[in-house]
PDB file of N, CA and C in Angstrom:
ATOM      1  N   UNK A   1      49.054  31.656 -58.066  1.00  0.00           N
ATOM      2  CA  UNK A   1      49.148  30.231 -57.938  1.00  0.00           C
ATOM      3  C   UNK A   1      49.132  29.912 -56.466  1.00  0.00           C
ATOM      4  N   UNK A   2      48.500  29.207 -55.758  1.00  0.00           N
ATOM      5  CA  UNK A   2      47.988  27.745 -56.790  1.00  0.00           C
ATOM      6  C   UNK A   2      46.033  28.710 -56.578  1.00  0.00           C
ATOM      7  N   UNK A   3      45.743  28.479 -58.085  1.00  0.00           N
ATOM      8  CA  UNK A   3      44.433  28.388 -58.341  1.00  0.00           C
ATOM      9  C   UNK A   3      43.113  27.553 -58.146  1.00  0.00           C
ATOM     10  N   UNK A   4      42.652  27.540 -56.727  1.00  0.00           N
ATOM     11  CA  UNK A   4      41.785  26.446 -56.219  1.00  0.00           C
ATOM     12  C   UNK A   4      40.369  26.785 -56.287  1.00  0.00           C
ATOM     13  N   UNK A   5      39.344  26.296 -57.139  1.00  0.00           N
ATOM     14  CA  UNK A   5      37.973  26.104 -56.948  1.00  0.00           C
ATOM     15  C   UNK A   5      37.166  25.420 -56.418  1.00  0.00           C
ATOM     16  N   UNK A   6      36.354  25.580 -55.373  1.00  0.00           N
ATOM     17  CA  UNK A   6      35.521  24.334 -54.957  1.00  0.00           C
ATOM     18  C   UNK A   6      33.942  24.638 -55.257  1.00  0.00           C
ATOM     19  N   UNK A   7      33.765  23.403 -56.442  1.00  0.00           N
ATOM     20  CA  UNK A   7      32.148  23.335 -56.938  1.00  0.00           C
ATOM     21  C   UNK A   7      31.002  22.415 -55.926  1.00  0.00           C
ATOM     22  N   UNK A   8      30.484  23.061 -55.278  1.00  0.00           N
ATOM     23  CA  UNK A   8      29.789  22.160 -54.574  1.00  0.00           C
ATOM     24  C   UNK A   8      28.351  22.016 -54.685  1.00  0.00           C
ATOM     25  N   UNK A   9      27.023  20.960 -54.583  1.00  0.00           N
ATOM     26  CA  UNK A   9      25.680  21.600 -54.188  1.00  0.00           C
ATOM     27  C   UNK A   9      25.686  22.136 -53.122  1.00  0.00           C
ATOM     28  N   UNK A  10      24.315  22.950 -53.465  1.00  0.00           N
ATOM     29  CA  UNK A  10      24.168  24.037 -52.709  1.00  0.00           C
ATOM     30  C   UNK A  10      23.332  23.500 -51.282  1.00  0.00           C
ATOM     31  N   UNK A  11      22.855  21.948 -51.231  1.00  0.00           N
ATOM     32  CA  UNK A  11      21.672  21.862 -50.773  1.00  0.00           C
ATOM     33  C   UNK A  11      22.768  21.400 -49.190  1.00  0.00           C
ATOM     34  N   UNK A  12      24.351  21.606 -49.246  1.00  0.00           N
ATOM     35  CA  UNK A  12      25.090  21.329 -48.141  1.00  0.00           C
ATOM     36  C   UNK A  12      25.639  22.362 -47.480  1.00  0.00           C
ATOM     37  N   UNK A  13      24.891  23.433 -47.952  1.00  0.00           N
ATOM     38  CA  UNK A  13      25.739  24.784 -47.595  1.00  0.00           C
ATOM     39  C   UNK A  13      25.932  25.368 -46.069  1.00  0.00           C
ATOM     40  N   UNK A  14      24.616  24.777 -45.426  1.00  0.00           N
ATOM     41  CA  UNK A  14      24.924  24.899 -43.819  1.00  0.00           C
ATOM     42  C   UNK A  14      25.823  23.896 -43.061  1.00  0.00           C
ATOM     43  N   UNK A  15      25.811  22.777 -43.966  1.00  0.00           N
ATOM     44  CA  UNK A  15      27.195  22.223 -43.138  1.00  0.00           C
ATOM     45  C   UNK A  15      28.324  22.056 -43.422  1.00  0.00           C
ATOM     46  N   UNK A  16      28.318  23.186 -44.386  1.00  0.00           N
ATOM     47  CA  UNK A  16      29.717  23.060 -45.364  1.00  0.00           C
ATOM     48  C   UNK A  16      30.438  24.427 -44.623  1.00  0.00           C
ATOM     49  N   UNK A  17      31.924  23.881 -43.641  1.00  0.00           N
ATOM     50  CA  UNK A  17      32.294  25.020 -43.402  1.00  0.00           C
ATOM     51  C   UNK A  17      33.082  25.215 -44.480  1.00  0.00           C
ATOM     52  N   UNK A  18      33.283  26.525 -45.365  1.00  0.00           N
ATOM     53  CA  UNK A  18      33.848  26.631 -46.039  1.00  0.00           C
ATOM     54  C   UNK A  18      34.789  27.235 -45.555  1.00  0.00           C
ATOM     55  N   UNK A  19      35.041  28.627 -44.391  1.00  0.00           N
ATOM     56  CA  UNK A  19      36.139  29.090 -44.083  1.00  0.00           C
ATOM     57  C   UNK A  19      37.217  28.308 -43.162  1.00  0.00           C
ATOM     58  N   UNK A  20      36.393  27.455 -42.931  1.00  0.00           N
ATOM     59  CA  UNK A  20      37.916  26.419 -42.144  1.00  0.00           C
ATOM     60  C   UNK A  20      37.963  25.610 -43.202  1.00  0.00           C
ATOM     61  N   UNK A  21      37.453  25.501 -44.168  1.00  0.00           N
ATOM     62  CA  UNK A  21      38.186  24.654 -45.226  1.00  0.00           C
ATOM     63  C   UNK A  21      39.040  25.109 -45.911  1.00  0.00           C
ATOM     64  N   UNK A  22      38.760  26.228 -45.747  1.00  0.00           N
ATOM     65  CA  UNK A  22      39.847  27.021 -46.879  1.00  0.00           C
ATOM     66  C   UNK A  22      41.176  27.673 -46.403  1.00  0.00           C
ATOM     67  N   UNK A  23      41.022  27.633 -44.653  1.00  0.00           N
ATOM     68  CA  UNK A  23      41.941  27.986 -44.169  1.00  0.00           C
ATOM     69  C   UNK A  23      43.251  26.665 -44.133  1.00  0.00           C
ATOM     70  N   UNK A  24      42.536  25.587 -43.939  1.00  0.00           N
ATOM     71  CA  UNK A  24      42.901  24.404 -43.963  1.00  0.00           C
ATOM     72  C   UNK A  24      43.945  23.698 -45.291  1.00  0.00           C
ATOM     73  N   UNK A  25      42.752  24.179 -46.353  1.00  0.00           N
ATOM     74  CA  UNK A  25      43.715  23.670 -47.486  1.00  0.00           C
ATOM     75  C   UNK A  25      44.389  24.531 -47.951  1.00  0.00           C
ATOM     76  N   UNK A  26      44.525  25.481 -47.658  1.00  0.00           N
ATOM     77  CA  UNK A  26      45.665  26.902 -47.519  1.00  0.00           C
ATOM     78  C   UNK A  26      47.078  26.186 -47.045  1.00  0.00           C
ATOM     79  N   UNK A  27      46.983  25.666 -45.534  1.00  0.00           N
ATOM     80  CA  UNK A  27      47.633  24.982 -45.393  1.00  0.00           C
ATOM     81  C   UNK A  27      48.544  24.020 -45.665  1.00  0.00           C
ATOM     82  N   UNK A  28      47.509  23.050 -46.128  1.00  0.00           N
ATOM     83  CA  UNK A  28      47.986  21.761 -46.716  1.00  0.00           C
ATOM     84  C   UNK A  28      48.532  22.189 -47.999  1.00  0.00           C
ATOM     85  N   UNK A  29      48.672  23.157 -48.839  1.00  0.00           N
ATOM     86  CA  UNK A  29      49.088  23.127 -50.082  1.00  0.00           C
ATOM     87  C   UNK A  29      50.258  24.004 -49.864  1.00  0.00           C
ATOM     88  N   UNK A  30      50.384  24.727 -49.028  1.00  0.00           N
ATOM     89  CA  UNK A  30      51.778  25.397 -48.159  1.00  0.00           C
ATOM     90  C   UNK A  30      52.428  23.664 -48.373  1.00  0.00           C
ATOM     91  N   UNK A  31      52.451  23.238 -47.211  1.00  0.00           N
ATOM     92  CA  UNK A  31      53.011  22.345 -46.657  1.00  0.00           C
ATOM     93  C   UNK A  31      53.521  21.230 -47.535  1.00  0.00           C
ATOM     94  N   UNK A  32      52.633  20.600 -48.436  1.00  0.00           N
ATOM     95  CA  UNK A  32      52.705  19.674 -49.446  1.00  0.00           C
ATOM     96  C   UNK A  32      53.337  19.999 -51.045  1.00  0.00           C
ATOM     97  N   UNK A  33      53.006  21.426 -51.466  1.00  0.00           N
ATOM     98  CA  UNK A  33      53.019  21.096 -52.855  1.00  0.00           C
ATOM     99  C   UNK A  33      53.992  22.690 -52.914  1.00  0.00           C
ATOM    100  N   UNK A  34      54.458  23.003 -51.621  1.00  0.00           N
ATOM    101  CA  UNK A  34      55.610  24.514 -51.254  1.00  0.00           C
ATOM    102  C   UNK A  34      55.230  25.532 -52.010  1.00  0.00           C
ATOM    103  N   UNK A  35      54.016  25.546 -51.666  1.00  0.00           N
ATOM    104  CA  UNK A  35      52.881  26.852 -52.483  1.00  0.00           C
ATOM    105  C   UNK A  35      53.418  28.477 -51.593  1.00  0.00           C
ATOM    106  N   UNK A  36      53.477  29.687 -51.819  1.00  0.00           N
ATOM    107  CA  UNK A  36      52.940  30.606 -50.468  1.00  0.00           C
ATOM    108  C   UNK A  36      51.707  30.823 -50.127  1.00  0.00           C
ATOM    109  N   UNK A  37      51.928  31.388 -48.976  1.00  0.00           N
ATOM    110  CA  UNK A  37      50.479  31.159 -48.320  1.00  0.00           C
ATOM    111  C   UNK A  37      49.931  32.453 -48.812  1.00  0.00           C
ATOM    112  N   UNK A  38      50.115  32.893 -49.206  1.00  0.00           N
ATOM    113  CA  UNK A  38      49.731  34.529 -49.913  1.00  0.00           C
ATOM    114  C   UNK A  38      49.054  34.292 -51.354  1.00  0.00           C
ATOM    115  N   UNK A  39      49.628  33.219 -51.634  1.00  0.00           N
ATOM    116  CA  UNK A  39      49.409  32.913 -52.799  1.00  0.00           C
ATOM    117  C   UNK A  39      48.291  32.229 -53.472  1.00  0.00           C
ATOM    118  N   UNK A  40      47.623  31.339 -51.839  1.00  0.00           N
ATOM    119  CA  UNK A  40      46.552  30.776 -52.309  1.00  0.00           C
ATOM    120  C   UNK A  40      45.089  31.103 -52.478  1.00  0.00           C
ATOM    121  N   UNK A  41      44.665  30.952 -53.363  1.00  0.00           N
ATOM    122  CA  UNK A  41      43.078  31.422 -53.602  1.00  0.00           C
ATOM    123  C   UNK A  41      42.471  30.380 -53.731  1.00  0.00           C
ATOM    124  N   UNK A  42      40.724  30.553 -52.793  1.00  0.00           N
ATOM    125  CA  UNK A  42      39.968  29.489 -53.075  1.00  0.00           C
ATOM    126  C   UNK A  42      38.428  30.515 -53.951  1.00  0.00           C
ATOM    127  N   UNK A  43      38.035  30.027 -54.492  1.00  0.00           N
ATOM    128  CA  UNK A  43      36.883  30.429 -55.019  1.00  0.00           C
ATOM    129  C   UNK A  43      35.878  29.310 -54.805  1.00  0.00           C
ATOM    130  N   UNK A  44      34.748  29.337 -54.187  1.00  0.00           N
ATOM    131  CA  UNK A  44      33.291  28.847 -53.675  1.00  0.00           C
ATOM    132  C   UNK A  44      32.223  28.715 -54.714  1.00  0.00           C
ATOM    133  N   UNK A  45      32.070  28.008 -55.771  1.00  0.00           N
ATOM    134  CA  UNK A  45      30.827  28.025 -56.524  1.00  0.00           C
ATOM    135  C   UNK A  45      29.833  27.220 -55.871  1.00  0.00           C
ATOM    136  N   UNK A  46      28.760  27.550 -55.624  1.00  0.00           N
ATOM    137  CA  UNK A  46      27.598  26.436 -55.329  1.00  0.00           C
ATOM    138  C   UNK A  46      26.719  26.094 -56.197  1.00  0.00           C
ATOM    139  N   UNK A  47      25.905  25.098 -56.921  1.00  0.00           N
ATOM    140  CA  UNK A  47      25.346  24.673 -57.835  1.00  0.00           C
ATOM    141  C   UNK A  47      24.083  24.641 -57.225  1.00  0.00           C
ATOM    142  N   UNK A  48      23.193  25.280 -58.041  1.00  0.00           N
ATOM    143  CA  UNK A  48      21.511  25.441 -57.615  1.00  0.00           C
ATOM    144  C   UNK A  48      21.072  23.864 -57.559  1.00  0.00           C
ATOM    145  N   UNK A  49      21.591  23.101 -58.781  1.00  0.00           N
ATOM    146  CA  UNK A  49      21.100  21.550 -58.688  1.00  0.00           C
ATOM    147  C   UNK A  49      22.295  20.594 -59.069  1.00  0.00           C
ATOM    148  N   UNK A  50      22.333  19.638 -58.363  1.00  0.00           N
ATOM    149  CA  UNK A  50      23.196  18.601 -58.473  1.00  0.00           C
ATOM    150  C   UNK A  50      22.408  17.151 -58.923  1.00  0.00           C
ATOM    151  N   UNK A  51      23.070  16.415 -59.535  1.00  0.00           N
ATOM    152  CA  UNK A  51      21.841  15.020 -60.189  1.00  0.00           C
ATOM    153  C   UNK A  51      22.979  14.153 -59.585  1.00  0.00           C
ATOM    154  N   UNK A  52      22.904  13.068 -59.589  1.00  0.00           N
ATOM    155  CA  UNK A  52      23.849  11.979 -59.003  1.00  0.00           C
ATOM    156  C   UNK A  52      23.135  10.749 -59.534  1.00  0.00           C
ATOM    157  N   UNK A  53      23.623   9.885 -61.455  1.00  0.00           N
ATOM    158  CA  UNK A  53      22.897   9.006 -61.571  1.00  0.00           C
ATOM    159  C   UNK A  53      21.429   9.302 -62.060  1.00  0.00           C
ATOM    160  N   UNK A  54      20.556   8.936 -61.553  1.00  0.00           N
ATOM    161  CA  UNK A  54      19.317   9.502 -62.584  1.00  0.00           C
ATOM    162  C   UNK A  54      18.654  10.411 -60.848  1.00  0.00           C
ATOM    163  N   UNK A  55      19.005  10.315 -59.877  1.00  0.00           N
ATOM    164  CA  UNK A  55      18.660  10.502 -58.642  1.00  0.00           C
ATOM    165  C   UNK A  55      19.005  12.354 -58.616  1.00  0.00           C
ATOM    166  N   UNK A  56      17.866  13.313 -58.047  1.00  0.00           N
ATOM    167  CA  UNK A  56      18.481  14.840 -57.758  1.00  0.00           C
ATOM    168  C   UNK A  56      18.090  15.015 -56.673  1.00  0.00           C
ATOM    169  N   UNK A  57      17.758  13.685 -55.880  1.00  0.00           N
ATOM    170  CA  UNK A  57      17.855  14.544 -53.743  1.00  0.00           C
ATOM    171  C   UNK A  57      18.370  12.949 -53.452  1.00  0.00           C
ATOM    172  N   UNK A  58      18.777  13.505 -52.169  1.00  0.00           N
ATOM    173  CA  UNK A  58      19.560  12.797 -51.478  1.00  0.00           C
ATOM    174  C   UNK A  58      20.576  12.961 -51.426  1.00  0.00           C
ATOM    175  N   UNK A  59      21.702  13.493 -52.542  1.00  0.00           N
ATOM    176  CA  UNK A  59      23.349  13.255 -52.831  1.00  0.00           C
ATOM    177  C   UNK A  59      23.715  14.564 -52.753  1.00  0.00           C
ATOM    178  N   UNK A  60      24.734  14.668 -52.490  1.00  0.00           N
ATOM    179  CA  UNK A  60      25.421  15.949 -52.488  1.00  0.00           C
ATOM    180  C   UNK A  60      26.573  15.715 -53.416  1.00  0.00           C
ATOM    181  N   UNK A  61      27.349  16.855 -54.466  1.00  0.00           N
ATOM    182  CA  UNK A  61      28.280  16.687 -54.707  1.00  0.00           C
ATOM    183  C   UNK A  61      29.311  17.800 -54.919  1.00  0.00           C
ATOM    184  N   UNK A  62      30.718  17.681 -54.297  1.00  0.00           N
ATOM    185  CA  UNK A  62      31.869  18.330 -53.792  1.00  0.00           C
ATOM    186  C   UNK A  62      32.975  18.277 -54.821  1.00  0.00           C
ATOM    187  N   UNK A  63      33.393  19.065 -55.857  1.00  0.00           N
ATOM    188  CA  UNK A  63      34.500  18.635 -56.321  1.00  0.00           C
ATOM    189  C   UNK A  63      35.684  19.871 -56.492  1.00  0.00           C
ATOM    190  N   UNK A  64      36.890  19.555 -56.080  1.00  0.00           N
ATOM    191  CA  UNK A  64      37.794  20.498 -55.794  1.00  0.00           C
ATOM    192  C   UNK A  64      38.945  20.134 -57.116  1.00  0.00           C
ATOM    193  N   UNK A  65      39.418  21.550 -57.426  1.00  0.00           N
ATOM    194  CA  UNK A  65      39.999  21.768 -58.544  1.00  0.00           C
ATOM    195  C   UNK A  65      41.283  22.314 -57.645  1.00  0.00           C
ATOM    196  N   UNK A  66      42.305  22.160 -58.235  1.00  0.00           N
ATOM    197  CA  UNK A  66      44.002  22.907 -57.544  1.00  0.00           C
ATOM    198  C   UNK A  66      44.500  22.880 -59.096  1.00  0.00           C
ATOM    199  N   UNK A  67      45.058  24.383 -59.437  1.00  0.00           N
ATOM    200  CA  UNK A  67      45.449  24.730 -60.653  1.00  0.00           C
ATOM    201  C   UNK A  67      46.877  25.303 -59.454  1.00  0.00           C
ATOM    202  N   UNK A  68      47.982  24.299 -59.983  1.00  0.00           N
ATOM    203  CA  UNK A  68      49.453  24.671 -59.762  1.00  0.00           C
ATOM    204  C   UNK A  68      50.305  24.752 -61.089  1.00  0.00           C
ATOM    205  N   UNK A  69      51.451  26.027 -60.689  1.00  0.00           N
ATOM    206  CA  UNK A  69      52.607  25.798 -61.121  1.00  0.00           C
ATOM    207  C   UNK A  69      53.257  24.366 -62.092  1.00  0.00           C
ATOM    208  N   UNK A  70      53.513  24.161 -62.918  1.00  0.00           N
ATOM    209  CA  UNK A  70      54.569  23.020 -63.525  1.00  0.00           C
ATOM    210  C   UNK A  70      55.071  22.719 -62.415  1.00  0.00           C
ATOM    211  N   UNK A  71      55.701  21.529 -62.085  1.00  0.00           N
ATOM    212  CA  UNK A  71      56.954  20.954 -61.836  1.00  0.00           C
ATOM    213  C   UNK A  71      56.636  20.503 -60.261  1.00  0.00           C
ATOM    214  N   UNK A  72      55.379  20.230 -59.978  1.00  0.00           N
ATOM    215  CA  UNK A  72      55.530  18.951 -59.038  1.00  0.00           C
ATOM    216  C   UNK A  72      55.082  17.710 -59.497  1.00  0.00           C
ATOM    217  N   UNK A  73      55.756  16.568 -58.800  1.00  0.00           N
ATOM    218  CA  UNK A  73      55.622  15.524 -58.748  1.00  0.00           C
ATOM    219  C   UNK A  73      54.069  14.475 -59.119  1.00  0.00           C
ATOM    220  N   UNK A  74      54.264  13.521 -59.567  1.00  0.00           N
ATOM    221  CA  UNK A  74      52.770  12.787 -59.463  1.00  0.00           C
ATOM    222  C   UNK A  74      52.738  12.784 -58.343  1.00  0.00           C
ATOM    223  N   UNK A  75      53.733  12.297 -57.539  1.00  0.00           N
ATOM    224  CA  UNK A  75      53.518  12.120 -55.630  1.00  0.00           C
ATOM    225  C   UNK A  75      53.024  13.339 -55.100  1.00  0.00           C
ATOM    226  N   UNK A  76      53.544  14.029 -55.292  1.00  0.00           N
ATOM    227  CA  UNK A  76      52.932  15.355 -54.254  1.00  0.00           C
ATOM    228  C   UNK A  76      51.589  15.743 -54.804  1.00  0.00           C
ATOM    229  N   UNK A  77      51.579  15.956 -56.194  1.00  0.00           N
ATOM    230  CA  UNK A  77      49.385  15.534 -56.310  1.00  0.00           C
ATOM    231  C   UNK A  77      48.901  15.217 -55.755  1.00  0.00           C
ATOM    232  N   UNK A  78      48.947  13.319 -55.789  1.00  0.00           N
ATOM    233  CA  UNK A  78      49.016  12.584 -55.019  1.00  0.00           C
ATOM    234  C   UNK A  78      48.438  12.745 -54.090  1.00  0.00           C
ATOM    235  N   UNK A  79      49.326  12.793 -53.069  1.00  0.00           N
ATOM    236  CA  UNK A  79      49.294  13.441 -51.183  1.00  0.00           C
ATOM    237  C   UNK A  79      48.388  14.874 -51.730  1.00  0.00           C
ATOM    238  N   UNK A  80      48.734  15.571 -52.036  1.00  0.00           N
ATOM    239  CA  UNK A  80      47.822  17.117 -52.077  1.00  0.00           C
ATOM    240  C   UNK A  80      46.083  16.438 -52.112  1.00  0.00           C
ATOM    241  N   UNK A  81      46.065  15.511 -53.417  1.00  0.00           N
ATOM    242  CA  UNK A  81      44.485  15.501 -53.283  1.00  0.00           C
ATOM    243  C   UNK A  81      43.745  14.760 -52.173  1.00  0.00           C
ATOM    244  N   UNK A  82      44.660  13.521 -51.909  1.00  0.00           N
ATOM    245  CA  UNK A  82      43.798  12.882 -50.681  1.00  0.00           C
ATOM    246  C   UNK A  82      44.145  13.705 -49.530  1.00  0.00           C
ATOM    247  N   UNK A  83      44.856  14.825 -49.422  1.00  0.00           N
ATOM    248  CA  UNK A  83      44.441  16.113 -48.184  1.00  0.00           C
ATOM    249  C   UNK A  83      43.751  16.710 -48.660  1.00  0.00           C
ATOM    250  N   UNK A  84      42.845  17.091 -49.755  1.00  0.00           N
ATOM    251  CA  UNK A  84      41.735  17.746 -50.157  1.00  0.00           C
ATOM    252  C   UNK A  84      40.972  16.251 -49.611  1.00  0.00           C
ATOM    253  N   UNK A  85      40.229  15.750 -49.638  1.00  0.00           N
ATOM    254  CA  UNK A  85      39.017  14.613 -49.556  1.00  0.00           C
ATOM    255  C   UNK A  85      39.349  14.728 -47.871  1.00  0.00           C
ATOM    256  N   UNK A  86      40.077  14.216 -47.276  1.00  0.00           N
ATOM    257  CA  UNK A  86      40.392  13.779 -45.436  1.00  0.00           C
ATOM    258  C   UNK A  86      40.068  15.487 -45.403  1.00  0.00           C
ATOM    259  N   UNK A  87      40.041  16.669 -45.491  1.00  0.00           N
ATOM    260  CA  UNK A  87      39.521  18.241 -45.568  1.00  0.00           C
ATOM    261  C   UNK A  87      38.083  18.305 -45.661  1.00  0.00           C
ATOM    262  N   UNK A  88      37.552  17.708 -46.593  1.00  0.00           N
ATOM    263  CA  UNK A  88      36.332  17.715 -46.394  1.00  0.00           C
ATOM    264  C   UNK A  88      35.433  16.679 -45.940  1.00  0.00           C
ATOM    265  N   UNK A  89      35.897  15.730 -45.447  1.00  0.00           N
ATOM    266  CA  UNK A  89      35.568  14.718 -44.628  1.00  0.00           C
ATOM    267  C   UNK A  89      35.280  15.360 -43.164  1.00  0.00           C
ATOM    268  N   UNK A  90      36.365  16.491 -42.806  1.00  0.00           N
ATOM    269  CA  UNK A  90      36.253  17.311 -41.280  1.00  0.00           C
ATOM    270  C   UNK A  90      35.726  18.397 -41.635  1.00  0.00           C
ATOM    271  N   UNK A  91      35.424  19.205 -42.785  1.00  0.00           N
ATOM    272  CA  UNK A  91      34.521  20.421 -42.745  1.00  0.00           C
ATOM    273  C   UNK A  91      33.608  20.698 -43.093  1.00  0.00           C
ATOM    274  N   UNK A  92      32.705  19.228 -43.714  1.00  0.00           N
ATOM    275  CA  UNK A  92      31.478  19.198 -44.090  1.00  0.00           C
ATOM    276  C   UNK A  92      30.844  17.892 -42.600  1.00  0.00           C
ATOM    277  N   UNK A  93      30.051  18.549 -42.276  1.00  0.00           N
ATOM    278  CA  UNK A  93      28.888  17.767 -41.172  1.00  0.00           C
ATOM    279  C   UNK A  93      27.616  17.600 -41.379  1.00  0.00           C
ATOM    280  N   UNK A  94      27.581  16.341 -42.220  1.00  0.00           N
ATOM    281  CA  UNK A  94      26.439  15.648 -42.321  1.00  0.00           C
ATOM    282  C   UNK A  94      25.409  15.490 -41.425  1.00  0.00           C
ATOM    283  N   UNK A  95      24.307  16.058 -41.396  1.00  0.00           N
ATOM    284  CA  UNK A  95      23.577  16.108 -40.350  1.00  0.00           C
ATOM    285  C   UNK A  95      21.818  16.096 -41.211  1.00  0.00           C
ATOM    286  N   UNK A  96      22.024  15.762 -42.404  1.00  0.00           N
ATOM    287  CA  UNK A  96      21.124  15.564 -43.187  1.00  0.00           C
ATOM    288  C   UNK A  96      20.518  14.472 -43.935  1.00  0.00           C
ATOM    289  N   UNK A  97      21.678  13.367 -43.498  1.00  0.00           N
ATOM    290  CA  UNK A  97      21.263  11.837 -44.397  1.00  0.00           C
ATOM    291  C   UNK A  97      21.796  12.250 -45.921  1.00  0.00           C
ATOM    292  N   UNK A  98      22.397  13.177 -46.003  1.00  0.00           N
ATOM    293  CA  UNK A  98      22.565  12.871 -47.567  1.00  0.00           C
ATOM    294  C   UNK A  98      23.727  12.327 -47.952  1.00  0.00           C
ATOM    295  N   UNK A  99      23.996  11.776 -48.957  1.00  0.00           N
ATOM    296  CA  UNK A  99      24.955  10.647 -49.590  1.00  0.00           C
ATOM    297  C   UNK A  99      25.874  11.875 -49.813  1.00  0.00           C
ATOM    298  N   UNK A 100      27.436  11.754 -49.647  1.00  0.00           N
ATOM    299  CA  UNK A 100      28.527  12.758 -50.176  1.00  0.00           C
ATOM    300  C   UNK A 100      29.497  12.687 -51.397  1.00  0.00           C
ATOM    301  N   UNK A 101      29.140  12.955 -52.498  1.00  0.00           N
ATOM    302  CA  UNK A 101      30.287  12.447 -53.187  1.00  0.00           C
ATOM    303  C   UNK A 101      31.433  13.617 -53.522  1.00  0.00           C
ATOM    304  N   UNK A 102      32.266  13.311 -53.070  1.00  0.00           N
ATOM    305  CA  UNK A 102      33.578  14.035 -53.233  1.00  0.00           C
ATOM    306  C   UNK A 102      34.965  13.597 -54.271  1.00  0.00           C
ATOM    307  N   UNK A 103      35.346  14.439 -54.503  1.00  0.00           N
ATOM    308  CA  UNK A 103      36.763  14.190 -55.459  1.00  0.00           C
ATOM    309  C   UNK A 103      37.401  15.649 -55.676  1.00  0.00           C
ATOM    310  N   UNK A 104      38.669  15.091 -55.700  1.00  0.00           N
ATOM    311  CA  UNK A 104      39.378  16.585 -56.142  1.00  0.00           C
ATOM    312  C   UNK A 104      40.259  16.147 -57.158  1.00  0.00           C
ATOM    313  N   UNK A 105      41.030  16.743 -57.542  1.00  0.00           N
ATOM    314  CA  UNK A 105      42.104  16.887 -58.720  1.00  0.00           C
ATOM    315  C   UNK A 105      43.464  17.899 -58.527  1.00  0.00           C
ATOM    316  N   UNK A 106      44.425  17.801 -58.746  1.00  0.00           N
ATOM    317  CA  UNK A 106      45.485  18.393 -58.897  1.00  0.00           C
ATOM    318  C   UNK A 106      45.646  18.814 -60.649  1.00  0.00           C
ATOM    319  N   UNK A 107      45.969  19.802 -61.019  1.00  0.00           N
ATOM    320  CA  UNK A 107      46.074  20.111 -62.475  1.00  0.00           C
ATOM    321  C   UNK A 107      47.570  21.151 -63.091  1.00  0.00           C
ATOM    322  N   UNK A 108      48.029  20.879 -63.772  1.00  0.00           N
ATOM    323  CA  UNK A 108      49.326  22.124 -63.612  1.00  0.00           C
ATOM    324  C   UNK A 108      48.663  23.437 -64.708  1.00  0.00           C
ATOM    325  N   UNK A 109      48.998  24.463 -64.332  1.00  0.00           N
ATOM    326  CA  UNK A 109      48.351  25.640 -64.756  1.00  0.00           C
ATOM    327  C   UNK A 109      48.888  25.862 -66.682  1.00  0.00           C
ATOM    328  N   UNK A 110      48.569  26.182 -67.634  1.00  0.00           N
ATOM    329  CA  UNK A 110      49.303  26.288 -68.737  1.00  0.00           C
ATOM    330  C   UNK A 110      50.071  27.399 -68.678  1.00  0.00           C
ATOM    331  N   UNK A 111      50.804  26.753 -69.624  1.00  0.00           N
ATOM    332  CA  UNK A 111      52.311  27.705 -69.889  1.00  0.00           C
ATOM    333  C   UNK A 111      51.559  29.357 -70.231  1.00  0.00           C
ATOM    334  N   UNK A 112      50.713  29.751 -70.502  1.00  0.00           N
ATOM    335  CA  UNK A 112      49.866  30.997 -70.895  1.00  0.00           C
ATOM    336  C   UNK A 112      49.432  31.715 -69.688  1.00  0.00           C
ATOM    337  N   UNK A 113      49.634  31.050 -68.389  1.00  0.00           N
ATOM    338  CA  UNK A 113      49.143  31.819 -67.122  1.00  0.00           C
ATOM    339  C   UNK A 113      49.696  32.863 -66.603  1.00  0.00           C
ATOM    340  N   UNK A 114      48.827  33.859 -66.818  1.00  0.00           N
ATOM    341  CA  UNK A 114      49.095  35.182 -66.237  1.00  0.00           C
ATOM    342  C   UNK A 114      48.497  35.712 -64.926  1.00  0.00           C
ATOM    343  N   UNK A 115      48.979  36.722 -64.482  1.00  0.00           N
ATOM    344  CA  UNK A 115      48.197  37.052 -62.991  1.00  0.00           C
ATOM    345  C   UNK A 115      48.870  38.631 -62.662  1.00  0.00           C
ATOM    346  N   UNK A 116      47.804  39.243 -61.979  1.00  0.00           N
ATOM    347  CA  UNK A 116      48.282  40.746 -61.618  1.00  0.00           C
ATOM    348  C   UNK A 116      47.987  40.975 -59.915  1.00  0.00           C
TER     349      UNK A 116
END
């Protein structure tokens, strides 16, 4: 825990830093949601094609998953996800004209979660 995925297109991948993003929201989920830092994993999927609307160039799209523990707050979600979005606002550099759509989510892990 905490279990973090980020699904992104692929067509942002040179300006997508992913290792300062991940060092970053490593961070922020330390800090915010009293994760360890040992604890956090990000996993990187990139999507060969992204559609946005009936539109498949121009847009990019970013969406971040955080699989935590039970027992935080709506508030600390909350704060956790809009420090995921202001995260990738500074580690993705648009330098392509393309439209960004981003969102993340906070989720609590089910009572069935195991880990080795």
């Amino acid at each position: 825990m905490p279990q973090i995925t980020v699904d992104y297109s692929q067509t942002i991948t040179p300006a997508f830093d992913r290792a300062g993003f991940a060092r970053a929201l490593h961070e922020a989920t330390v800090e915010i949601a009293a994760a360890k830092p040992e604890a956090c994993k990000t996993q990187f999927r990139a999507s060969e094609l992204t559609a946005f609307g009936y539109e498949e160039d121009g847009h990019a799209v970013v969406h971040v998953t955080l699989g935590l523990l039970a027992g935080r707050t709506d508030e600390t979600k909350a704060k956790l996800t809009e420090a995921v979005l202001e995260l990738l606002r500074k580690h993705i550099q648009d330098d392509q004209g393309i439209v960004l759509h981003a969102s993340a989510e906070v989720r609590e892990l089910d009572a069935s979660y195991r880990k080795f």
